[in-house]
PDB file of N, CA and C in Angstrom:
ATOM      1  N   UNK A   1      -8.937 -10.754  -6.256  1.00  0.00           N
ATOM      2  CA  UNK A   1      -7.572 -10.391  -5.917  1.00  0.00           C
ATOM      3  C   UNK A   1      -7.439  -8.875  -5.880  1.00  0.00           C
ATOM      4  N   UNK A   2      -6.499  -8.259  -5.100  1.00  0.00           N
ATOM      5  CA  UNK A   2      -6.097  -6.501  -4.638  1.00  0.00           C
ATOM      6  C   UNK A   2      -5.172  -7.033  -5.622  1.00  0.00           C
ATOM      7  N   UNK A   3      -4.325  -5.729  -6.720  1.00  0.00           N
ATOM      8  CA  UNK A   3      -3.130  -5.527  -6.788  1.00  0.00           C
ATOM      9  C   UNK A   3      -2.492  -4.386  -6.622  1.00  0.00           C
ATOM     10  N   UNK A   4      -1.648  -4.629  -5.488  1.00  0.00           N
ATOM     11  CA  UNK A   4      -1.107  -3.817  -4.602  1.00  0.00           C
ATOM     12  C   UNK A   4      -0.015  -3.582  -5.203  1.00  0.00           C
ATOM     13  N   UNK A   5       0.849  -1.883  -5.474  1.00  0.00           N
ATOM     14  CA  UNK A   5       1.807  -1.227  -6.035  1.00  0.00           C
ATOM     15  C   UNK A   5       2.577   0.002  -4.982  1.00  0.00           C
ATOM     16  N   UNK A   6       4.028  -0.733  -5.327  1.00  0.00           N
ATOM     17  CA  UNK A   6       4.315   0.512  -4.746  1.00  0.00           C
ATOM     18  C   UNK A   6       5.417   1.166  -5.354  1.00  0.00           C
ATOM     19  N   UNK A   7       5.460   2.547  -4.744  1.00  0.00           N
ATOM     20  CA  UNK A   7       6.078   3.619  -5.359  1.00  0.00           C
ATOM     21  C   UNK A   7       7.340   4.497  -4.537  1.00  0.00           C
ATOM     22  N   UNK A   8       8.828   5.078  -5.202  1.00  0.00           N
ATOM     23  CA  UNK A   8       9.190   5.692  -4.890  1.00  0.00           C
ATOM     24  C   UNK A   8      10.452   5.004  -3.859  1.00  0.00           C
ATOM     25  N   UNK A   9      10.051   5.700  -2.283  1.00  0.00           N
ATOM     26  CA  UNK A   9      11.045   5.067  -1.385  1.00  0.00           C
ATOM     27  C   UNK A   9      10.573   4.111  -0.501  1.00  0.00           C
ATOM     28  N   UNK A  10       8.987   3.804  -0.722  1.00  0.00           N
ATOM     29  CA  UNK A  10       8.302   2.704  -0.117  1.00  0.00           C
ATOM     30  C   UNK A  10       9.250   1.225  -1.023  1.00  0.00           C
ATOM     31  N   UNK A  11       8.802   1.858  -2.512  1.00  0.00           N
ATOM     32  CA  UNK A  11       9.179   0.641  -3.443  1.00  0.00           C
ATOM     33  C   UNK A  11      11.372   0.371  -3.127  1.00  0.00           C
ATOM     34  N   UNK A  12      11.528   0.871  -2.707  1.00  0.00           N
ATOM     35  CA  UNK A  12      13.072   1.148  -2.830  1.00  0.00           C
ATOM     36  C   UNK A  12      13.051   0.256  -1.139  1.00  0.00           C
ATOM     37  N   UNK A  13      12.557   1.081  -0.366  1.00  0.00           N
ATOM     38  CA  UNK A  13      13.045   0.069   0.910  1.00  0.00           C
ATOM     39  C   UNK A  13      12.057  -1.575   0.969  1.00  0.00           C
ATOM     40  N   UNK A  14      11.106  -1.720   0.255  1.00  0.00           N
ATOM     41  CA  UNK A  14      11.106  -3.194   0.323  1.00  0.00           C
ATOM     42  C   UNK A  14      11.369  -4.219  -0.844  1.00  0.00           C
ATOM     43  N   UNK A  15      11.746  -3.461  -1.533  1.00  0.00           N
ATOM     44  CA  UNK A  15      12.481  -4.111  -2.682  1.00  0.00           C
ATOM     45  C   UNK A  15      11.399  -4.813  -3.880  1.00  0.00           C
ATOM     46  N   UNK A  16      10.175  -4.453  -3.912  1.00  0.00           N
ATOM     47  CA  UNK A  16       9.270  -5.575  -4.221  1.00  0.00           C
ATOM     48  C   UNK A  16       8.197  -3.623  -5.610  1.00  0.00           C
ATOM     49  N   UNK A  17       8.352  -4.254  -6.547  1.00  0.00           N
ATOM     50  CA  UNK A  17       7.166  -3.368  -7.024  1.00  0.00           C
ATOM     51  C   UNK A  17       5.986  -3.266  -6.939  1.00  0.00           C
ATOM     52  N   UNK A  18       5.422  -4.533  -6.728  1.00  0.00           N
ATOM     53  CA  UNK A  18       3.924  -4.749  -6.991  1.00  0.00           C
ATOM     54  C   UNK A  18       3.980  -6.455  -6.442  1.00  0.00           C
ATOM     55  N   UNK A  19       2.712  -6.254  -6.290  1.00  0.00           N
ATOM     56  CA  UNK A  19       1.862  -7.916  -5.985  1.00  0.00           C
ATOM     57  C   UNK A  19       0.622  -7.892  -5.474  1.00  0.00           C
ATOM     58  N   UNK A  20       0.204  -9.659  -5.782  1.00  0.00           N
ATOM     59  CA  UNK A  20      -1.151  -9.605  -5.525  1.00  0.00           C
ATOM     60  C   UNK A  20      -1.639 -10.326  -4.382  1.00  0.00           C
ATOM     61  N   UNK A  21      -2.585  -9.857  -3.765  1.00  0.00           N
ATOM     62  CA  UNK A  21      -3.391 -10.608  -2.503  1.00  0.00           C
ATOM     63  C   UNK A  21      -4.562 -10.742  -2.492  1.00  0.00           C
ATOM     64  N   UNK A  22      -4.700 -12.052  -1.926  1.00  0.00           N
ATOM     65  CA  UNK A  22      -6.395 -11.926  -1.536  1.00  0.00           C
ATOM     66  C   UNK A  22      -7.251 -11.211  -1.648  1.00  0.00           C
ATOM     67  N   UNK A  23      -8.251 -11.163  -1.924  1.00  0.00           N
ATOM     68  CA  UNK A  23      -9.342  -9.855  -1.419  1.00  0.00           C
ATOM     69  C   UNK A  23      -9.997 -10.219  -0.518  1.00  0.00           C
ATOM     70  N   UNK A  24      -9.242 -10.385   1.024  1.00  0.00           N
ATOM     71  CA  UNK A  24      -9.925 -10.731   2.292  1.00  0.00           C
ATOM     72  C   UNK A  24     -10.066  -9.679   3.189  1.00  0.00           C
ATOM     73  N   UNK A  25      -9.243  -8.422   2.288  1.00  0.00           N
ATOM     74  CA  UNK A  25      -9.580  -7.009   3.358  1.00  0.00           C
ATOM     75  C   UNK A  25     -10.717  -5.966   3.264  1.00  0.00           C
ATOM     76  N   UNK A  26     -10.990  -5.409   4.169  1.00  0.00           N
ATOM     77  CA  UNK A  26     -12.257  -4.748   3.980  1.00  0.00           C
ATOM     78  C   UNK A  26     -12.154  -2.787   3.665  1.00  0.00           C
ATOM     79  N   UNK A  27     -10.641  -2.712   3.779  1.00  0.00           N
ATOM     80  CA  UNK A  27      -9.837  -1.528   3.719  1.00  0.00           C
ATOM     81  C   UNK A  27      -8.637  -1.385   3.722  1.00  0.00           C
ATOM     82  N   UNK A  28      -7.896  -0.211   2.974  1.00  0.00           N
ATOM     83  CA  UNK A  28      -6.637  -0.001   2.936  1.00  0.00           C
ATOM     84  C   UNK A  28      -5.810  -0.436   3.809  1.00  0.00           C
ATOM     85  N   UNK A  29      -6.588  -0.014   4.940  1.00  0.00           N
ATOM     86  CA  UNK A  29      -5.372   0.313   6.058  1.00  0.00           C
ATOM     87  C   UNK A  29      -5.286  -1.025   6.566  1.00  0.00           C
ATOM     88  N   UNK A  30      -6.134  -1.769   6.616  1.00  0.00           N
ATOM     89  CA  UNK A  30      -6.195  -3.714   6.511  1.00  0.00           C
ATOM     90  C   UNK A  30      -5.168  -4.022   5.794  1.00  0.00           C
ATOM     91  N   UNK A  31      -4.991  -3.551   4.635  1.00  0.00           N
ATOM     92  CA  UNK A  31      -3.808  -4.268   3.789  1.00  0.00           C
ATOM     93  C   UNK A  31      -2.276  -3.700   4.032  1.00  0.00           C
ATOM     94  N   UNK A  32      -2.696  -2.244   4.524  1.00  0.00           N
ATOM     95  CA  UNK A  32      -0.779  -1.924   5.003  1.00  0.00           C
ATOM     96  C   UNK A  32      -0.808  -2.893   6.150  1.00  0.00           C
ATOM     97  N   UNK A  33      -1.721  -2.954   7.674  1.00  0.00           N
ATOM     98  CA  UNK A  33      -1.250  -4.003   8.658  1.00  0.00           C
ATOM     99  C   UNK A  33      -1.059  -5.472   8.367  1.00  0.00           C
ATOM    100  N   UNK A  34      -1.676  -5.763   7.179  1.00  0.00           N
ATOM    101  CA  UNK A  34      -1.288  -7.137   7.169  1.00  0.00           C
ATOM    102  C   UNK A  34       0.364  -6.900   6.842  1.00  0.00           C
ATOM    103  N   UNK A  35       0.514  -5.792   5.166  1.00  0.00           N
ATOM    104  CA  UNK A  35       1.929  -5.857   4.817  1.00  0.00           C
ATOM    105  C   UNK A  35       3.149  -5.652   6.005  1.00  0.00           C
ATOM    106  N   UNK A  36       2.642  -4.755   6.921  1.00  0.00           N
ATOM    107  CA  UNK A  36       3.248  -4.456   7.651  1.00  0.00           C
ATOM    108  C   UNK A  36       4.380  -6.129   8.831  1.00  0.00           C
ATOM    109  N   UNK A  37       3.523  -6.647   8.870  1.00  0.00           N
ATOM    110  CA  UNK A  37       3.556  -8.080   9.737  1.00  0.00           C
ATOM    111  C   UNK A  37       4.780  -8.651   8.928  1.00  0.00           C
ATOM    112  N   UNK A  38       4.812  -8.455   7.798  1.00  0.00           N
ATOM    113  CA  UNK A  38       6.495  -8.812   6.879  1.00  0.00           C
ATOM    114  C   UNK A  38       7.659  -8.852   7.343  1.00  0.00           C
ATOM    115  N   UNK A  39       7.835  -7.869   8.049  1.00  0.00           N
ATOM    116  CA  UNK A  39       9.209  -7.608   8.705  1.00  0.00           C
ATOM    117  C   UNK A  39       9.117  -6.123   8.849  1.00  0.00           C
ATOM    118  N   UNK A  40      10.808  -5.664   9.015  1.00  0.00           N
ATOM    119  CA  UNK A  40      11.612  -4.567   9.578  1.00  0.00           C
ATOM    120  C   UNK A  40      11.581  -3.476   8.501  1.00  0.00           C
ATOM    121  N   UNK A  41      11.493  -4.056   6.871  1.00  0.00           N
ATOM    122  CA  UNK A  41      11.510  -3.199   6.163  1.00  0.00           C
ATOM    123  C   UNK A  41      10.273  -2.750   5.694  1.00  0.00           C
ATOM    124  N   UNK A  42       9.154  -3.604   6.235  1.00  0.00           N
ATOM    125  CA  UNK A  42       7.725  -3.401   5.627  1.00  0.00           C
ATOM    126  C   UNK A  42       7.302  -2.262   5.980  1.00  0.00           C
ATOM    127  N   UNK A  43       7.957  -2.673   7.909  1.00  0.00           N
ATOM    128  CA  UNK A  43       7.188  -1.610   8.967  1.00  0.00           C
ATOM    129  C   UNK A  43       7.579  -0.184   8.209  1.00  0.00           C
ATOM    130  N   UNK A  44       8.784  -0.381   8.422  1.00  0.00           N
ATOM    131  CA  UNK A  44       9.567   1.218   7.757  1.00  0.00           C
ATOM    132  C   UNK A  44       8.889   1.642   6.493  1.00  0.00           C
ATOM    133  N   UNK A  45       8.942   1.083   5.976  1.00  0.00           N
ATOM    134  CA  UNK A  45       8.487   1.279   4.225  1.00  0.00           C
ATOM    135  C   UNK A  45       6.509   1.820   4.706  1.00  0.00           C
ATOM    136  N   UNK A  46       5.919   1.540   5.355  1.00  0.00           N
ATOM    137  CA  UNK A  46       4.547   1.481   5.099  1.00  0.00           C
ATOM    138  C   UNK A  46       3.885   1.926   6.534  1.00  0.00           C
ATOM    139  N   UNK A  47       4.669   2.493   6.773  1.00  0.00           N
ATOM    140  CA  UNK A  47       4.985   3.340   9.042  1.00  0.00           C
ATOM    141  C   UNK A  47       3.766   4.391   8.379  1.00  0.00           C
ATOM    142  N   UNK A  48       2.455   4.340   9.321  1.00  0.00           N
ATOM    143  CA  UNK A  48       1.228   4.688   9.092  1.00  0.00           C
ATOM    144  C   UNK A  48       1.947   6.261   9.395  1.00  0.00           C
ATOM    145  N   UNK A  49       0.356   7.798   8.639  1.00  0.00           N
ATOM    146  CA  UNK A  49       1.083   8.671   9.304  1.00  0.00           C
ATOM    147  C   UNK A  49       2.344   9.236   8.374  1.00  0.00           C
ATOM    148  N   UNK A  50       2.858   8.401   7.571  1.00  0.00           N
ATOM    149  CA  UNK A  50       4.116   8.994   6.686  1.00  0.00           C
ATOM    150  C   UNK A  50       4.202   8.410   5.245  1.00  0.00           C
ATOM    151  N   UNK A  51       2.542   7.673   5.060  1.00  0.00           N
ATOM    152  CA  UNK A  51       2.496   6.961   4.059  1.00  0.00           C
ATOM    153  C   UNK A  51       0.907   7.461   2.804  1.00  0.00           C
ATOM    154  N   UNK A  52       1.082   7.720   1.231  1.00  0.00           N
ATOM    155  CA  UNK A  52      -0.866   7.983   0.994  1.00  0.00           C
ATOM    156  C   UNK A  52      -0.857   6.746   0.437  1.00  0.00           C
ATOM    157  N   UNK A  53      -2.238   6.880  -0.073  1.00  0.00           N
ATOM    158  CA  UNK A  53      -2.264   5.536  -0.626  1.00  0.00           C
ATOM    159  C   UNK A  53      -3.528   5.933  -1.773  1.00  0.00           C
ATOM    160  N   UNK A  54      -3.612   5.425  -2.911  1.00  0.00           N
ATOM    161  CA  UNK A  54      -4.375   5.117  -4.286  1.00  0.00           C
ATOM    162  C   UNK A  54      -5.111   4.025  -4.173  1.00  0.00           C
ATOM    163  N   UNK A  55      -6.505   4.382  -4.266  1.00  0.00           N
ATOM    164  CA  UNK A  55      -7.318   3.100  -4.492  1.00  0.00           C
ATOM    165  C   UNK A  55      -7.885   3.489  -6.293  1.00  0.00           C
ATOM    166  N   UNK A  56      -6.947   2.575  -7.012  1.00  0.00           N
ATOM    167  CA  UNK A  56      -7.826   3.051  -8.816  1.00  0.00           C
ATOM    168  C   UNK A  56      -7.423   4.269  -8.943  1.00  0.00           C
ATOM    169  N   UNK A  57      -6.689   4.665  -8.898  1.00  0.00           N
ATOM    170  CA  UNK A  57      -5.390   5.793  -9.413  1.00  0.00           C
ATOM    171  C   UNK A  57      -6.479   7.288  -8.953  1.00  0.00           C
ATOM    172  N   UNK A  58      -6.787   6.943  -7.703  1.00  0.00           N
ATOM    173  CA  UNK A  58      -7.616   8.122  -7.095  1.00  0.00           C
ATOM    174  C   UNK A  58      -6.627   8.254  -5.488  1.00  0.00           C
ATOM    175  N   UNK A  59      -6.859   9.151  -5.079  1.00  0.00           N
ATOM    176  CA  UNK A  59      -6.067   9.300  -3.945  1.00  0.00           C
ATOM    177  C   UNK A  59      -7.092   9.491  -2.751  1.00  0.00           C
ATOM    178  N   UNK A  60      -6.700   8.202  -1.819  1.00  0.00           N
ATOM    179  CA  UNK A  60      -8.193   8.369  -0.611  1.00  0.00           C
ATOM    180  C   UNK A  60      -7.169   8.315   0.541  1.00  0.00           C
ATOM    181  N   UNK A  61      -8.354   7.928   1.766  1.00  0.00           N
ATOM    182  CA  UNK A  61      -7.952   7.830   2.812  1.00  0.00           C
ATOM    183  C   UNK A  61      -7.668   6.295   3.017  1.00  0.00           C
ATOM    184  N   UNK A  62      -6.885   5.911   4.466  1.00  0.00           N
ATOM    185  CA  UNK A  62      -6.230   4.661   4.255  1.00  0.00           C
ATOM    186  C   UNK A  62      -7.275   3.880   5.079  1.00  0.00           C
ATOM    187  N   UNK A  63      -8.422   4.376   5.310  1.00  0.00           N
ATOM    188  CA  UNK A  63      -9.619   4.018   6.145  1.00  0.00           C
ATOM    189  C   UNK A  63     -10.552   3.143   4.418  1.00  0.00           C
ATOM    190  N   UNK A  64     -10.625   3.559   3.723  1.00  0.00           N
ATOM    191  CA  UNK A  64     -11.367   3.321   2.369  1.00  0.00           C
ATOM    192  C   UNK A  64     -11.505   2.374   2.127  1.00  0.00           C
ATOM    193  N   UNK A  65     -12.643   1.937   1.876  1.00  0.00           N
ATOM    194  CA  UNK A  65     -13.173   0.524   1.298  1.00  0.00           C
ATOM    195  C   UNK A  65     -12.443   0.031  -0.108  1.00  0.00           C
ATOM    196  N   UNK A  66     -11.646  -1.323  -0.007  1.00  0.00           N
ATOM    197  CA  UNK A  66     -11.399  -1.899  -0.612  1.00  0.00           C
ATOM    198  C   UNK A  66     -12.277  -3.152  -1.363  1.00  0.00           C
ATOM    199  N   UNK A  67     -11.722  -3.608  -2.765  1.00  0.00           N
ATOM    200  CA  UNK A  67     -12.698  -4.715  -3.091  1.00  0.00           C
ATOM    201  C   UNK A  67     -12.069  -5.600  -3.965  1.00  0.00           C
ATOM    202  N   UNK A  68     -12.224  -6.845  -4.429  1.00  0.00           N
ATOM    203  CA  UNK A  68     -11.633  -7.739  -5.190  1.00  0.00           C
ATOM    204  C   UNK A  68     -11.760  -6.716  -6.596  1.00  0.00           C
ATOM    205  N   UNK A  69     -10.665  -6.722  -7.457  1.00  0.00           N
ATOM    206  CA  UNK A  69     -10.268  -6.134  -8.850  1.00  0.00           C
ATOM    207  C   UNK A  69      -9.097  -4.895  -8.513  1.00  0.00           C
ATOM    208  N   UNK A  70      -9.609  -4.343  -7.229  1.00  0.00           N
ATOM    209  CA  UNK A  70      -8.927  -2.877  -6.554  1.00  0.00           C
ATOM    210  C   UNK A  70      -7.303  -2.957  -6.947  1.00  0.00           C
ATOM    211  N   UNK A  71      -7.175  -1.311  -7.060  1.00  0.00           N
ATOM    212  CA  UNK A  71      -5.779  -1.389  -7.826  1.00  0.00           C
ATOM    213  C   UNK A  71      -5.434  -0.732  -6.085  1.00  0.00           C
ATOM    214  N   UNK A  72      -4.478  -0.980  -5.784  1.00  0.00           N
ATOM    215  CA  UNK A  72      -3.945  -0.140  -4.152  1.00  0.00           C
ATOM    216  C   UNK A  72      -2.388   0.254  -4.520  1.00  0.00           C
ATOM    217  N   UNK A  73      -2.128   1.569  -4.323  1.00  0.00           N
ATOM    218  CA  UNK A  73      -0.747   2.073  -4.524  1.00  0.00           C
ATOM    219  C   UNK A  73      -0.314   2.796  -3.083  1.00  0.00           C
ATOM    220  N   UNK A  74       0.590   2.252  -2.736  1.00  0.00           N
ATOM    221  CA  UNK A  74       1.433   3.073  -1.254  1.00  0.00           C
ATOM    222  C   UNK A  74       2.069   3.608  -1.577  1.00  0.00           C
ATOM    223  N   UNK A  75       2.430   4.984  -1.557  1.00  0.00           N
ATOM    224  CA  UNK A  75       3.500   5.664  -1.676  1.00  0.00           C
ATOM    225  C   UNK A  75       4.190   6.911  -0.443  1.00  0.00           C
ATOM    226  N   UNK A  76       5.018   7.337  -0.498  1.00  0.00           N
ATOM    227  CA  UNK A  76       4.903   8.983   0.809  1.00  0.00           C
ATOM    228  C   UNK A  76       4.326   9.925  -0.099  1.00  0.00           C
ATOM    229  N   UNK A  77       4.287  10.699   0.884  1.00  0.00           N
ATOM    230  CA  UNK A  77       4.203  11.974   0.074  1.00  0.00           C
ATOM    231  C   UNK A  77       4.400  12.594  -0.508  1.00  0.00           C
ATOM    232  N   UNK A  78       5.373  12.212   0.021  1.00  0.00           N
ATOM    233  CA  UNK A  78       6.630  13.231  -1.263  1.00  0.00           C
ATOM    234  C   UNK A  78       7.114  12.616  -2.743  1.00  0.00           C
ATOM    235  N   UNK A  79       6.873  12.651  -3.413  1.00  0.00           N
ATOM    236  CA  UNK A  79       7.411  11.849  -5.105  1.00  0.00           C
ATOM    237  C   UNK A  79       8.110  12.619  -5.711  1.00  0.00           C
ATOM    238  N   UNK A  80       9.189  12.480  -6.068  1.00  0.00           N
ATOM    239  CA  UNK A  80       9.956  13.107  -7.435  1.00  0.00           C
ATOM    240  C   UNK A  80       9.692  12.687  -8.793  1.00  0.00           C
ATOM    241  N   UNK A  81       9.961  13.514  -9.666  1.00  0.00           N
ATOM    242  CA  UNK A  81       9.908  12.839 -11.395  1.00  0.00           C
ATOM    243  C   UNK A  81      10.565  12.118 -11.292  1.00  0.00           C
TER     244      UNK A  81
END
C-alpha cells in the first residue's frame, strides 16, 4: 500500500487528509493522474506544474519511483506555519 498525504490548500480543496492505495503505481506522477480522474476538485487541488510532492518526507520530482510502504505528500509550494 502508498500512503498518500496531503497538505495545506491541496488538503483544503479536496477535503480529504490522507489515504491509502494500492501500490500499482510505478511513480508519483502515476498517482496524482490516477487522483486526478476524481473529479473537479482533484484536478484543481493536484493541477501538475503548481503542485511538489514528498516521497518519505524527502522532496523529489513527480517523475520518482514509487513503492509499496511509500509515504507520498502533495502539497504547493507555497506552505505557511
Amino acid at each position: 500500500m502508498l500512503k498518500i498525504l496531503f497538505f495545506a490548500q491541496t488538503r483544503e480543496l479536496i477535503g480529504v487528509d490522507s489515504l491509502e492505495l494500492p501500490a500499482m503505481f510505478e511513480t508519483a506522477e502515476q498517482v496524482r493522474q490516477h487522483l486526478v480522474k476524481k473529479g473537479d476538485c482533484w484536478a484543481l487541488a493536484l493541477e501538475q506544474g503548481k503542485l511538489l510532492v514528498a516521497i518519505n518526507q524527502s522532496l523529489m520530482p513527480l517523475e520518482s519511483a514509487v513503492k509499496s510502504g511509500d509515504e507520498i505528500a502533495f502539497f504547493p509550494p507555497v506552505t505557511g506555519g
